[in-house]
Protein backbone atom coordinates (compact mmCIF):
# COMPACT_ATOMS: atom_id res chain seq x y z
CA UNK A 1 -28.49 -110.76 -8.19
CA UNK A 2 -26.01 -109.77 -10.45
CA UNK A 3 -23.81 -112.92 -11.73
CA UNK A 4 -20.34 -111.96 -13.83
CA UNK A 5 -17.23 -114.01 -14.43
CA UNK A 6 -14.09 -112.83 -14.74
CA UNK A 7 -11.39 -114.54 -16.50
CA UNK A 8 -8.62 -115.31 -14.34
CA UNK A 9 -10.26 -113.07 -11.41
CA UNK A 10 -13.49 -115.34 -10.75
CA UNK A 11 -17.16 -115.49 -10.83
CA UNK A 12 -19.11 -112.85 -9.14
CA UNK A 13 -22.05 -113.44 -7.46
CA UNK A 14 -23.36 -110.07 -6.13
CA UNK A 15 -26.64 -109.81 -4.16
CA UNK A 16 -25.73 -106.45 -1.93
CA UNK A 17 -24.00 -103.35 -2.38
CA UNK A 18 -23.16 -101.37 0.10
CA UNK A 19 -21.81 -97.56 -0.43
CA UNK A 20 -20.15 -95.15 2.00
CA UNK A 21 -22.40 -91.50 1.61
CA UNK A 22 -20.32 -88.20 1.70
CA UNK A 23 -16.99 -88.40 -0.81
CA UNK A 24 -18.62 -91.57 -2.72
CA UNK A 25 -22.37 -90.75 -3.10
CA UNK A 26 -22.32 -86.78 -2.40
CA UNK A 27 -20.10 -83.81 -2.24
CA UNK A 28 -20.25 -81.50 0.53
CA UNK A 29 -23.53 -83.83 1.64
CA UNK A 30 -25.23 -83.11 -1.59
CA UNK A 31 -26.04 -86.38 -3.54
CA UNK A 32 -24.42 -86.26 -7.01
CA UNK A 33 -26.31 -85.70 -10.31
CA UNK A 34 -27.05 -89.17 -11.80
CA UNK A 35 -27.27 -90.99 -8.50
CA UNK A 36 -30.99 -91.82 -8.05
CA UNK A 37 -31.38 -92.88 -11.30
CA UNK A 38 -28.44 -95.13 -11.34
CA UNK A 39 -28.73 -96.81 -7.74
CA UNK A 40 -33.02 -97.25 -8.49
CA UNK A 41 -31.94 -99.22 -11.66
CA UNK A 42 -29.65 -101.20 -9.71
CA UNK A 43 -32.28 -101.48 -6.78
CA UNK A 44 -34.16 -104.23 -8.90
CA UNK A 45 -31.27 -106.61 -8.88
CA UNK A 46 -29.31 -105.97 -5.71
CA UNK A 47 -30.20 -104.53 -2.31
CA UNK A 48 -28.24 -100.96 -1.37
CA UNK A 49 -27.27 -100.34 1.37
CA UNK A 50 -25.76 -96.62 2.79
CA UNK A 51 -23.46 -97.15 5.58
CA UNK A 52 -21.62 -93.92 6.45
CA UNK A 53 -20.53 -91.52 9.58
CA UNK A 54 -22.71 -88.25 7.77
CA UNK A 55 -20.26 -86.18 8.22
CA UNK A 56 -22.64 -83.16 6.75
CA UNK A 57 -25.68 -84.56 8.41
CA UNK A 58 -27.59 -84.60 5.37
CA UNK A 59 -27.59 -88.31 4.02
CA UNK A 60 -31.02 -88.72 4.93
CA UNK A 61 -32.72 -86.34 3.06
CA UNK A 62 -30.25 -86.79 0.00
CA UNK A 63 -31.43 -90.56 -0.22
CA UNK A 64 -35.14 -89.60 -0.35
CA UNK A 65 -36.70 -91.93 -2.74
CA UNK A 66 -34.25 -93.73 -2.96
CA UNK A 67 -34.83 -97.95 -2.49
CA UNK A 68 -31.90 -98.63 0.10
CA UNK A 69 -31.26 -98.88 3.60
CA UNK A 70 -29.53 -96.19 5.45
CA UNK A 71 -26.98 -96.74 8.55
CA UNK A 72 -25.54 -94.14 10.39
CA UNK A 73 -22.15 -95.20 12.22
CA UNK A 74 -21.19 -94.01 15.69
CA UNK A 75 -17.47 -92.19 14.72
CA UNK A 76 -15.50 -94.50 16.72
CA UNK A 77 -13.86 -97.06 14.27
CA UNK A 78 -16.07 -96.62 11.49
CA UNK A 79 -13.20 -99.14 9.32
CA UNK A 80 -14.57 -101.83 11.79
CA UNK A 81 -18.21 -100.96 11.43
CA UNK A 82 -18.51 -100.80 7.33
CA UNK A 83 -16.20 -104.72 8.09
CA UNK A 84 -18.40 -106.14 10.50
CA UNK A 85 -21.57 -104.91 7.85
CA UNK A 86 -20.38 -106.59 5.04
CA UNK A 87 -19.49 -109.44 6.98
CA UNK A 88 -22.99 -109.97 8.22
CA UNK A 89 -24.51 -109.83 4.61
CA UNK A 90 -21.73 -111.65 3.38
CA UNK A 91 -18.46 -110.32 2.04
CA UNK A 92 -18.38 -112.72 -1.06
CA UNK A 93 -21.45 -111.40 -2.43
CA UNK A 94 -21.13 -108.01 -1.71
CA UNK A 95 -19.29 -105.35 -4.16
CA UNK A 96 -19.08 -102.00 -2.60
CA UNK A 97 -18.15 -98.43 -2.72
CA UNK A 98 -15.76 -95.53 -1.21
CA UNK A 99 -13.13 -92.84 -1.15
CA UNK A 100 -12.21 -92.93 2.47
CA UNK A 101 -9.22 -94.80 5.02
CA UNK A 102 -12.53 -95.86 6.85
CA UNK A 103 -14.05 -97.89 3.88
CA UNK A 104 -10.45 -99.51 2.73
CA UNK A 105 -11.38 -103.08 5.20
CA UNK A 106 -14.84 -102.90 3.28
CA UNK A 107 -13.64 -102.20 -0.20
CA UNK A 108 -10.62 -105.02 0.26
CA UNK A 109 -13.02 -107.75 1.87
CA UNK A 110 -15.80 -106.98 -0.51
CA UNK A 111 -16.00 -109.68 -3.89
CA UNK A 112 -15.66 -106.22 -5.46
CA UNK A 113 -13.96 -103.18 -3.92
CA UNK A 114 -14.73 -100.63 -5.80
CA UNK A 115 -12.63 -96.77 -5.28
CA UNK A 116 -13.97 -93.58 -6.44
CA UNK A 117 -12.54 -89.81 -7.11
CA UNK A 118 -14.41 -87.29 -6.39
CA UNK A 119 -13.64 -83.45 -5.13
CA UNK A 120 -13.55 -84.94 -1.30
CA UNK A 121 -10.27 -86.74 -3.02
CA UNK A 122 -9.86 -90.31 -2.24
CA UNK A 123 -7.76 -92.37 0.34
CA UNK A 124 -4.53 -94.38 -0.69
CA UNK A 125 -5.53 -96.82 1.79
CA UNK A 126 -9.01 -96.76 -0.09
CA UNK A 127 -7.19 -96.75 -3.83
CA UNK A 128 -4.74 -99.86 -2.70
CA UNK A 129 -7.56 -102.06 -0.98
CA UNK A 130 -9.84 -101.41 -4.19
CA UNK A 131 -10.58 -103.90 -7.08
CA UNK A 132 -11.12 -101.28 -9.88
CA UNK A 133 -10.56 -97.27 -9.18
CA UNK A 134 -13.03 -94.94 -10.79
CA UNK A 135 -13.01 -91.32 -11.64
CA UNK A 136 -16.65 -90.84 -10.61
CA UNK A 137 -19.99 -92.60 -8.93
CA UNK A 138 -21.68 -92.74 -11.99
CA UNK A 139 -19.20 -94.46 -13.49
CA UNK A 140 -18.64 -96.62 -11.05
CA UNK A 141 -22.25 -97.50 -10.42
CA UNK A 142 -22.87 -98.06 -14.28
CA UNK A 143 -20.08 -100.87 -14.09
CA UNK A 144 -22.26 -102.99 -12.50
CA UNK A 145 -24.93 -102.54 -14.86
CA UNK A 146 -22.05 -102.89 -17.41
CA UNK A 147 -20.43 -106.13 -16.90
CA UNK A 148 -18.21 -106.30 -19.99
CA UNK A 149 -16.77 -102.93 -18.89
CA UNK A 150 -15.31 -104.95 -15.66
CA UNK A 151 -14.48 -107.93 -16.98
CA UNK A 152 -11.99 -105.68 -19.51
CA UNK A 153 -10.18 -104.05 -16.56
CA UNK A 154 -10.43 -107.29 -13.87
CA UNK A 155 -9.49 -109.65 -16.18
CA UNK A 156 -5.89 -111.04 -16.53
């Protein structure tokens, strides 16, 4: 569990993270440099979880050795599907990850919504439904091992 308050935005309590794969994790279905080393570190205090359409088809092999759970989403309302997920771990301790108009319900219901830019580009649905934008994975990954970083751009 990861526990940070947040002046004037609240206390998070954070026991899941959940990521969208192609556009958040990888680029063109390859998994981004820095990745694995940043979601194993955060492996020993939250469990990951990969929800995502695979688009490229290649989100199994790119989390290989990876400690998370992977679910593959029929492409009918995917929006709904990455909801009803959270919802079943439980929104309020969940922060989570994306770029795309199919993870904005996720990223907005989330206790942290969390946007990133990458070369896929990222949704204004996405951007608007977000907590905190960032220009990268890593980045946004390493915020969560990072708390002070957050609390200086959540905080009022």
């Amino acid at each position: 569990m990861i526990e940070i308050s947040v002046p004037d935005f609240g206390n998070l309590c954070l026991s899941h993270l959940v990521l969208d794969y192609n556009g958040t994790l990888a680029c063109d279905g390859r998994l981004v440099d820095g990745v694995k080393d940043e979601l194993t570190r955060l492996s020993g205090s939250l469990d990951i979880y990969v929800v995502t359409a695979d688009t490229f088809g290649k989100a199994q092999a790119g989390l290989a050795g990876i400690p998370c759970e992977l679910t593959i989403l029929p492409e009918e309302a995917q929006d709904k599907g990455k909801l009803d997920f959270i919802n079943q771990l439980g929104a309020s301790r969940t922060a989570s990850i994306g770029n795309g108009r199919n993870d904005r319900l996720m990223l907005e219901k989330s206790a942290l919504g969390i946007a990133v830019l990458l070369d896929e580009g990222a949704s204004s649905a996405a951007i608007t439904s977000a907590d905190v934008v960032c220009k990268d994975i890593v980045t946004a990954l390493k915020l969560l091992s990072h708390p002070l970083r957050l609390i200086a751009t959540l905080r009022s």
